[in-house]
Protein backbone atom coordinates (compact mmCIF):
# COMPACT_ATOMS: atom_id res chain seq x y z
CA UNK A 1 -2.28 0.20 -39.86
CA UNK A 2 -5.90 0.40 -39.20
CA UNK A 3 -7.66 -1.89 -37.18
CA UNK A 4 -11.20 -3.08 -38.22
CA UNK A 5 -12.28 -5.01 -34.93
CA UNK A 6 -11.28 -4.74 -31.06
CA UNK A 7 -11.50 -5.86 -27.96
CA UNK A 8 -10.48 -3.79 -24.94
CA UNK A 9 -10.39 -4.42 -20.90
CA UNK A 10 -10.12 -1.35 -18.86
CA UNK A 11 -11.61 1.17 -21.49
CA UNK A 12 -13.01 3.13 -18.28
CA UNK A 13 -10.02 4.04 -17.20
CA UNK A 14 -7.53 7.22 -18.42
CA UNK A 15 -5.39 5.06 -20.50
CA UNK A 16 -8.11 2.43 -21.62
CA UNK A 17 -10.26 5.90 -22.65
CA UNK A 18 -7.68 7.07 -25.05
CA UNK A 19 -7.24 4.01 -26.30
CA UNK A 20 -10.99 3.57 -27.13
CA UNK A 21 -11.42 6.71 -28.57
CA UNK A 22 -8.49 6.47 -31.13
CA UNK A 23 -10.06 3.31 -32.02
CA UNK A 24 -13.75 4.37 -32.71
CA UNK A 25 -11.83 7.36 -34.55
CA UNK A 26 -10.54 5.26 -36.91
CA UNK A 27 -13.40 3.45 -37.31
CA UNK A 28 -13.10 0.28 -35.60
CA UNK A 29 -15.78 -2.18 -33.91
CA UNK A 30 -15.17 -1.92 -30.51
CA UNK A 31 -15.66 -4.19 -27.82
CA UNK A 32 -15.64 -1.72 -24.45
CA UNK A 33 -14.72 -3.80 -21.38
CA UNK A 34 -14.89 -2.35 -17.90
CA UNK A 35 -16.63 -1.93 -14.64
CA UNK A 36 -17.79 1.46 -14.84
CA UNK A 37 -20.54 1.11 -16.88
CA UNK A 38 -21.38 5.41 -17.45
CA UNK A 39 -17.71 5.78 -18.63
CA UNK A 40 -18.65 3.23 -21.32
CA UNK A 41 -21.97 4.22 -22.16
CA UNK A 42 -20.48 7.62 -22.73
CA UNK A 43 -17.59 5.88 -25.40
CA UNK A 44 -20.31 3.71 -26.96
CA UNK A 45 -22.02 6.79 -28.01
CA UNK A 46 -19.35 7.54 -29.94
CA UNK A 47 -20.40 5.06 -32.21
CA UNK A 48 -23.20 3.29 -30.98
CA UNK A 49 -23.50 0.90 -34.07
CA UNK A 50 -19.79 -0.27 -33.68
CA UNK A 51 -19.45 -0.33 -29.81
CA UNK A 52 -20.91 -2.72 -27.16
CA UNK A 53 -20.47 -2.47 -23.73
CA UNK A 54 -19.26 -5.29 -21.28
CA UNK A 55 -18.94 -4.87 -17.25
CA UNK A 56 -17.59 -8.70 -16.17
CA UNK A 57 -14.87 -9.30 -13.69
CA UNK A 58 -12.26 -9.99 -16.01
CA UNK A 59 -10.49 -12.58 -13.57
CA UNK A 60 -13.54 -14.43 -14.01
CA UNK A 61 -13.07 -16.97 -16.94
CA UNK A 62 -16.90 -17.68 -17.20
CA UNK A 63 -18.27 -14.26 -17.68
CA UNK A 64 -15.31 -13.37 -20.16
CA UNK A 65 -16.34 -16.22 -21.95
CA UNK A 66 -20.02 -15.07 -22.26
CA UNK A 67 -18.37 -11.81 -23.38
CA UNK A 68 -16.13 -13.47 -26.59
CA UNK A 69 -19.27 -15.79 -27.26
CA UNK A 70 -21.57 -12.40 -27.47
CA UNK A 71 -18.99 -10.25 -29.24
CA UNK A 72 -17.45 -13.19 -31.86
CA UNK A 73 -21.62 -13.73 -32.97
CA UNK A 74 -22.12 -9.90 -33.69
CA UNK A 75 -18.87 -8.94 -34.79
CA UNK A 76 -16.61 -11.41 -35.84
CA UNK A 77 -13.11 -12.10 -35.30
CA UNK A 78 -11.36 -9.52 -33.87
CA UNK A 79 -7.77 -8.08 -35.52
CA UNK A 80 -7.06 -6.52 -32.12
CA UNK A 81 -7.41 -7.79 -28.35
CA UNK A 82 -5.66 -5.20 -25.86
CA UNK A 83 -5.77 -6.38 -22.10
CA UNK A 84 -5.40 -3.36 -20.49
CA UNK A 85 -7.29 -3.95 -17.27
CA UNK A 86 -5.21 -3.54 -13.73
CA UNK A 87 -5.03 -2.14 -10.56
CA UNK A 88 -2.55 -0.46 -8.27
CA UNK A 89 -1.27 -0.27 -4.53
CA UNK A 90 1.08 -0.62 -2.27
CA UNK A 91 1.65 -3.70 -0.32
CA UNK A 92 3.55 -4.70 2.60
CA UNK A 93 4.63 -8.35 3.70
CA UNK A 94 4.48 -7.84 7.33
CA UNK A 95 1.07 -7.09 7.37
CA UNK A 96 -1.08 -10.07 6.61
CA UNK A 97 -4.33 -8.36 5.41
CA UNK A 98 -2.06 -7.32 2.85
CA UNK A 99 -1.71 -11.04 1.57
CA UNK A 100 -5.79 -10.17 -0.08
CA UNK A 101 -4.59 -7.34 -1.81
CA UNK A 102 -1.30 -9.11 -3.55
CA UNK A 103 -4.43 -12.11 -4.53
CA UNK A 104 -6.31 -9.50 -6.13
CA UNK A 105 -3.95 -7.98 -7.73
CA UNK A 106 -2.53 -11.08 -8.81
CA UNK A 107 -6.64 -12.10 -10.61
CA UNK A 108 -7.37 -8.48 -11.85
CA UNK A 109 -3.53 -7.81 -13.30
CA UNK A 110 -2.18 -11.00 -14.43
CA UNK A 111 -5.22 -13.98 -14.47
CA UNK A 112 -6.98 -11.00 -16.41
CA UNK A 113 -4.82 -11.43 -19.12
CA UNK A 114 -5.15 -14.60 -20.28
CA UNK A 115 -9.14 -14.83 -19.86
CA UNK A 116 -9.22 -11.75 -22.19
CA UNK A 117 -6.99 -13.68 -24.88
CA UNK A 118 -9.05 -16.72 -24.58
CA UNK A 119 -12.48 -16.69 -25.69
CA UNK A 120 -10.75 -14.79 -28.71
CA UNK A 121 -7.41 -17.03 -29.57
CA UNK A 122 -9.70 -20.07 -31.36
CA UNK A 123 -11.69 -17.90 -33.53
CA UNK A 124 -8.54 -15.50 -34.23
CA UNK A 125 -6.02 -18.55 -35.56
CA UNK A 126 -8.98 -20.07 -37.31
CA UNK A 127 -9.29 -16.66 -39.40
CA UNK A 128 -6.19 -16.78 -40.72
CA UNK A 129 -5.58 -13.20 -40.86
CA UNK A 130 -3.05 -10.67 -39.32
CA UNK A 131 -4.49 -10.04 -35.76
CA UNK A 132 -2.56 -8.18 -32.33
CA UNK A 133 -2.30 -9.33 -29.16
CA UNK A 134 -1.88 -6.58 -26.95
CA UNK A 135 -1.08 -7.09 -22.90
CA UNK A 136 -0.53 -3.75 -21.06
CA UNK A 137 2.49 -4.97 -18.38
CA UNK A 138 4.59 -2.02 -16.76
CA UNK A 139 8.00 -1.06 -16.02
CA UNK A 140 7.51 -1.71 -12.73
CA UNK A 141 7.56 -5.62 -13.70
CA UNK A 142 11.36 -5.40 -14.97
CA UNK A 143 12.76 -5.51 -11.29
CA UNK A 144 11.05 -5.42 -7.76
CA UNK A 145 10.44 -1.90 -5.57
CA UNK A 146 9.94 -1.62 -1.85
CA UNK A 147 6.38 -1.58 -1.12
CA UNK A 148 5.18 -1.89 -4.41
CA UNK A 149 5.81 -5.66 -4.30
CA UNK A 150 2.16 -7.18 -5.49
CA UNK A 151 2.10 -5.02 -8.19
CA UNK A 152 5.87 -5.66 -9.32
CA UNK A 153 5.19 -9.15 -9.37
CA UNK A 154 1.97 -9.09 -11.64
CA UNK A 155 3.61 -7.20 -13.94
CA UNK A 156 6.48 -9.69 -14.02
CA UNK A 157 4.03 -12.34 -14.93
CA UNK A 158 2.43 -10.47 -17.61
CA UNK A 159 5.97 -9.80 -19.03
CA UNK A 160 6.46 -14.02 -18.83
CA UNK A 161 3.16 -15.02 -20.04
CA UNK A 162 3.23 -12.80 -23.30
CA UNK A 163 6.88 -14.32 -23.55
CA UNK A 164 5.37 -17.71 -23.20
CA UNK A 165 2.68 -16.93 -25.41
CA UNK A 166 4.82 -15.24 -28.11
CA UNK A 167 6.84 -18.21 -29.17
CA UNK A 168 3.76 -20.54 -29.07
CA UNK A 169 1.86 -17.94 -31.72
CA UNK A 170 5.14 -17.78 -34.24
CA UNK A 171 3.96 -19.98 -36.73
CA UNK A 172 0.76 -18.29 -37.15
CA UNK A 173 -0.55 -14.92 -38.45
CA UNK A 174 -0.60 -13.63 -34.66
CA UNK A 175 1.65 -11.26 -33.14
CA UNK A 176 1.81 -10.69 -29.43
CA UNK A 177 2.98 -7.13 -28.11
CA UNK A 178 4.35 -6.36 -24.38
CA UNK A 179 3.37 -2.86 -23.45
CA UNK A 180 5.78 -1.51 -20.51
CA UNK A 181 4.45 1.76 -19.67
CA UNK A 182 6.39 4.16 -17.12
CA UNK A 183 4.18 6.83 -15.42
CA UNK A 184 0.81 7.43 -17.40
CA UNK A 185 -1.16 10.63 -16.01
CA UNK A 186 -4.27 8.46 -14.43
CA UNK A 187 -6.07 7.65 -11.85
CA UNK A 188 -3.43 5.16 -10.95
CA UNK A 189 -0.64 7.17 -10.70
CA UNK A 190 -3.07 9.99 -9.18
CA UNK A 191 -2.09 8.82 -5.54
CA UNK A 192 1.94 8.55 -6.38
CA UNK A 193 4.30 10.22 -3.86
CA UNK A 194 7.38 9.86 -5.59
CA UNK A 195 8.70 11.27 -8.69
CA UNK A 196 7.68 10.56 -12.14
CA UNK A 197 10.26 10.82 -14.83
CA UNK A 198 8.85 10.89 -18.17
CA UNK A 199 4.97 11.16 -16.92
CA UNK A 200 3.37 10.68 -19.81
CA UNK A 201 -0.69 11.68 -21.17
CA UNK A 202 -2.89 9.11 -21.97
CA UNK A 203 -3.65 10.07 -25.57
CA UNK A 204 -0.22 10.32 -26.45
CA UNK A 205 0.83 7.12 -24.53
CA UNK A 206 -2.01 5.11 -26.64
CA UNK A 207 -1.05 6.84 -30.05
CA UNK A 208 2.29 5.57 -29.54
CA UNK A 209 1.06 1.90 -28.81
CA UNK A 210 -0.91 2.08 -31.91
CA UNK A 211 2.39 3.06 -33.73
CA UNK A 212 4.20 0.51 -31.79
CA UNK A 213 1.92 -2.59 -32.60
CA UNK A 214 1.40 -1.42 -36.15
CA UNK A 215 5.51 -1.64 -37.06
CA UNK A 216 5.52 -4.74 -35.69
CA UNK A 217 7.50 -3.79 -32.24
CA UNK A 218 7.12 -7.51 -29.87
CA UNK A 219 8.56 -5.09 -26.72
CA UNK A 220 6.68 -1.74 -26.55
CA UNK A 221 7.75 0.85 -23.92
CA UNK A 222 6.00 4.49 -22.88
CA UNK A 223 8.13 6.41 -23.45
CA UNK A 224 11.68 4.77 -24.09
CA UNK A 225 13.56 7.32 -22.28
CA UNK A 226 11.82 6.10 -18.96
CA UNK A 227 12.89 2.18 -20.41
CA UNK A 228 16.57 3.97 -20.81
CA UNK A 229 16.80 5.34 -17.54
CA UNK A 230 15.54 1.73 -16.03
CA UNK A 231 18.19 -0.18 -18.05
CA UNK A 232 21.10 2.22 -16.42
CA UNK A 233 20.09 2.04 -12.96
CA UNK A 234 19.70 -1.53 -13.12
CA UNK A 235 23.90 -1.63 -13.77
CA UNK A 236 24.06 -0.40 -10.87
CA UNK A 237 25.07 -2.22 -8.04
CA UNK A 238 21.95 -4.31 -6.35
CA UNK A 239 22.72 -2.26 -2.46
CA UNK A 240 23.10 0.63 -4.10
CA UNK A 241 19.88 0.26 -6.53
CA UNK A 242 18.25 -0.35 -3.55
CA UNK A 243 19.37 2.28 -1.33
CA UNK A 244 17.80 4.76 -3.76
CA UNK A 245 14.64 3.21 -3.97
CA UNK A 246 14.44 3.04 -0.22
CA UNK A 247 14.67 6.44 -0.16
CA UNK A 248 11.59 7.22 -2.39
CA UNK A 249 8.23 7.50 -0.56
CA UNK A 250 5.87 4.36 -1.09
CA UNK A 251 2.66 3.75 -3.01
CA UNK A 252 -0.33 4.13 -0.79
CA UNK A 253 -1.99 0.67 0.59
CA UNK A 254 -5.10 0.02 0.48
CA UNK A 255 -7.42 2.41 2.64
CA UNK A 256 -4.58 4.79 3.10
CA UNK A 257 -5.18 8.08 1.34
CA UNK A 258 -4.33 8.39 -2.03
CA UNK A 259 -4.83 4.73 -2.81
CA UNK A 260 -6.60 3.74 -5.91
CA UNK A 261 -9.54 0.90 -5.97
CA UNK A 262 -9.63 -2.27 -6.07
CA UNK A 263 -12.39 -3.77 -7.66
CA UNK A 264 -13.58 -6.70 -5.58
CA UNK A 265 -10.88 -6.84 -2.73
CA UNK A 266 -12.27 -8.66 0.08
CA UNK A 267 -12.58 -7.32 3.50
C-alpha cells in the first residue's frame, strides 16, 4: 500500500526520521511536523516540491489548526496522519516539581494526539476515501513502572483515545492504528539504564508500521516478541511483577543526566 499524502508530528526525531524518509521514498506529499526546524529542512530537501515544514507546539490546538488549514489548501486531503510526537522521563510523586513534568508530558504525549487528528478528520471523512490514522502509544502504556509513571500514563491514554476513536470511525472509510513500540534505538531511549529486550532500529521499526497499517492491523506492536514477553510477565503475580521492576534502575528525571528534553517544560 502506497500512501499518496501525509502528515507527520515528530519527523525530527530517530523514529519520526525513518518514518519520513520511507515516505518521501515512496513518493508521498509530506507534511514534516517538528520543533527542530534543520532536521526538517534537511528531510524537505528530499523532495522539496512534496514536503513542507511545520515547527508548532503540537499541544497547542490553534497553531495545529493553522498547520491543517495551510497543508489541506496546498495538498489536499491526506490518506495518512501519524502522531508520532512525545517525550520521555522519569517522574517521581514525592517530589512536587515533578507534578510540571507529568503536565507536560501529559500536552506533548497525549493532548498532541488529538490536535494532530483534528484539523485533518473533517476534510478526511468528507473525501470518502481509504485514509490511516496512525497514533504512536508504547508498551509502556499496557501497565504502570516505578518511576516512569507520567509517561506510563500518557501512553495509557493514547491506547484509550484511539480505542475511543476507533469505534466512532467504523462506519466510515477510516481506519485507526495503535502503534505500541518496545525499545526503539533513539534519542529517547539514549538515556535508559535498564535493559532493552528486543531494541529495535528506527528504519526497521517504521518499515514494519508501514506493513502493519497497510494489512489492516487496528493493534500494531515493535516488535511482537517484546508485546509477548509483556503479555507473560503480566500473569504473573502483581508483588511479584513488581518486585522485578523495582529492581531495574529508573529513567532519568528531568535535569538528571541522561534525561531527554522536554520541549516547553516550565521552570
Amino acid at each position: 500500500m502506497r500512501f499518496h499524502n501525509a502528515v507527520l508530528t515528530g519527523a525530527c526525531g530517530g523514529f519520526g526520521q525513518a518514518l519520513a524518509r520511507q515516505l518521501i521514498a515512496q513518493g508521498a506529499r509530506v507534511a514534516l511536523i517538528g520543533l527542530n526546524r534543520a532536521a526538517l529542512d534537511e528531510l524537505a530537501a528530499l523532495a522539496p516540491e512534496r514536503c513542507a515544514v511545520y515547527t508548532p507546539d503540537v499541544s497547542d490546538a490553534a497553531a495545529m489548526a493553522a498547520v491543517g488549514a495551510d497543508w489541506l489548501a496546498r495538498f489536499g486531503a491526506p490518506d495518512l496522519v501519524i502522531a508520532n510526537a512525545g517525550v520521555a522521563g522519569g517522574f517521581e510523586t514525592a517530589r512536587p516539581d515533578d507534578l510540571r513534568v507529568m503536565r507536560r508530558m501529559l500536552e506533548i504525549n497525549l493532548l498532541g494526539v488529538a490536535t494532530t487528528f483534528s484539523p485533518f478528520l473533517g476534510a478526511m471523512q468528507a473525501a470518502g476515501r481509504p485514509a490511516a490514522l496512525v497514533g504512536v502509544a508504547s508498551i509502556a502504556g499496557w501497565r504502570g513502572m516505578p518511576g516512569n509513571g507520567a509517561y506510563c500514563a500518557s501512553k495509557a491514554g493514547v491506547i484509550a483515545y484511539l480505542q475511543s476513536l476507533r469505534a466512532e470511525l467504523r462506519p466510515t472509510a477510516l481506519t485507526v492504528h495503535t502503534v505500541s513500540p518496545g525499545y526503539l534505538r533513539t534519542a529517547l531511549t539514549a538515556g535508559n539504564r535498564f535493559a532493552m529486550p528486543g531494541l529495535l532500529e528506527p528504519d526497521e521499526a517504521a518499515r514494519r508500521l508501514f506493513a502493519g497499517v497497510a494489512r489492516g492491523t487496528e493493534h500494531i506492536v515493535l516488535p511482537r516478541r517484546i508485546g509477548w514477553l509483556s503479555r507473560l510477565l503480566d500473569l504473573l503475580p502483581e508483588k511479584l511483577h513488581d518486585k522485578i521492576l523495582l529492581g531495574q534502575p529508573r529513567k532519568p528525571r528531568a535535569g538528571e543526566p541522561g534525561a531527554t528534553d522536554i520541549p516547553g517544560l516550565k521552570q
